[in-house]
Protein backbone atom coordinates (compact mmCIF):
# COMPACT_ATOMS: atom_id res chain seq x y z
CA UNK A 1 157.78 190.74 62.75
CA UNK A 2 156.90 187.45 63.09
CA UNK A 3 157.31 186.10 66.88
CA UNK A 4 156.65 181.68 67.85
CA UNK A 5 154.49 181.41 70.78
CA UNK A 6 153.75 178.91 73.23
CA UNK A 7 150.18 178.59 71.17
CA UNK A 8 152.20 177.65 68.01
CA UNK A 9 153.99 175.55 69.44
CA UNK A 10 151.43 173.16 71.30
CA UNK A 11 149.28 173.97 67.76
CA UNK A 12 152.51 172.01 65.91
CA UNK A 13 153.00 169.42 68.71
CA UNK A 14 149.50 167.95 68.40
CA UNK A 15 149.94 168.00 64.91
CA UNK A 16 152.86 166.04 64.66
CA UNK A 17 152.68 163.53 67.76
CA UNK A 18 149.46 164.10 68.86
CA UNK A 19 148.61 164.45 72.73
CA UNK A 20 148.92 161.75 75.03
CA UNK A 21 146.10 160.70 77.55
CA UNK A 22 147.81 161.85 80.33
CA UNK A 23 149.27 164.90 79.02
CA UNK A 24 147.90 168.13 79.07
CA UNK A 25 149.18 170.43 76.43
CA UNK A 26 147.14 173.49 77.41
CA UNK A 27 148.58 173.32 81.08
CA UNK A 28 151.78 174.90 81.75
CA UNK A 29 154.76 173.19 79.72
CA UNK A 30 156.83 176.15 79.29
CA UNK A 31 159.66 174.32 81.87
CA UNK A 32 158.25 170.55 81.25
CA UNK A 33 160.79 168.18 79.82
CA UNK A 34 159.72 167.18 76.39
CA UNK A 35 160.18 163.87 77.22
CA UNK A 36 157.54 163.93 80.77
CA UNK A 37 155.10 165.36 78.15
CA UNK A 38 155.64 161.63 76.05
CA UNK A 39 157.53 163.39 72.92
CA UNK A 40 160.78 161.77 72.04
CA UNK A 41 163.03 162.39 69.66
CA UNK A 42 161.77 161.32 66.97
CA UNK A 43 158.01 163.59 67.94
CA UNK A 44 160.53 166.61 68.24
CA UNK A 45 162.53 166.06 65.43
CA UNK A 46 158.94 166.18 63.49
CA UNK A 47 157.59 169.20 64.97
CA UNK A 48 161.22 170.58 64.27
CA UNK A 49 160.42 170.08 60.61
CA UNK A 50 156.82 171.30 60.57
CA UNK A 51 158.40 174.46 62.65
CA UNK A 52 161.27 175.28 59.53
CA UNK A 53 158.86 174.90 56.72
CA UNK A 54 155.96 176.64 58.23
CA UNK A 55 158.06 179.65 59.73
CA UNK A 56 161.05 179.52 56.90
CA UNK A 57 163.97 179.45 59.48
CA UNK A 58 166.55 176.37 59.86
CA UNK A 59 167.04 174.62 63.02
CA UNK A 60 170.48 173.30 63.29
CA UNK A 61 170.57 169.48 64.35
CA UNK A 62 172.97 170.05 66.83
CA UNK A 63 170.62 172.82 68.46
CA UNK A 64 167.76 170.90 68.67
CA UNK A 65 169.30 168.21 70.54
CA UNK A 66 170.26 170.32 73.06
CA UNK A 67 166.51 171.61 73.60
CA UNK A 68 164.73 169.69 76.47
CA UNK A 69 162.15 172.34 77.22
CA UNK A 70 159.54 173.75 75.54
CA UNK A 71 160.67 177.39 76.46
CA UNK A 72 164.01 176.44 75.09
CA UNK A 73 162.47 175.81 72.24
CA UNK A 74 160.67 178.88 71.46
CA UNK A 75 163.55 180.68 72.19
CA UNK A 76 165.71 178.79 69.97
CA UNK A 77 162.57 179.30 67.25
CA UNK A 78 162.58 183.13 67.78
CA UNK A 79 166.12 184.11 67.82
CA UNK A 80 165.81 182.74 64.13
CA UNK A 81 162.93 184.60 63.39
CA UNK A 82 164.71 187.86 64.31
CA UNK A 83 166.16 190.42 61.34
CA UNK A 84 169.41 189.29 60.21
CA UNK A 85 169.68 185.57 61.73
């Protein structure tokens, strides 16, 4: 079974908004607000996209708007991952 971790994730951030100079990716941002680690919406509606086509699941718009954490996110990421979602 396939399972999103924390080291996708901050793999798929960088490549869609980069890191920014006072960010840290590799620190802990499980319970960071996307937005204190300087992705908006449009930088997490990006790495939404590279997350669906890379791991073949669909994030609902709705669903992803309501994400604000990175933990959130993997979660969100992993209960589609799961047999039968």
């Amino acid at each position: 079974m396939t399972v999103f971790t924390l080291d996708d994730l901050r793999r798929i951030m960088r490549e869609a908004a980069g890191e920014g100079d006072a960010v840290d990716l590799d620190g802990d941002i499980l319970d960071t607000p996307f937005g204190d680690l300087d992705y908006d919406s449009l930088a997490v509606l990006e790495m939404t996209v590279r997350v669906e086509r890379e791991f073949g699941v669909k994030l609902g718009d709705d669903e992803v708007g309501g994400v604000k954490l990175p933990s959130e996110f993997i979660d969100l990421v992993n209960s589609r991952l799961q047999p039968g979602e």
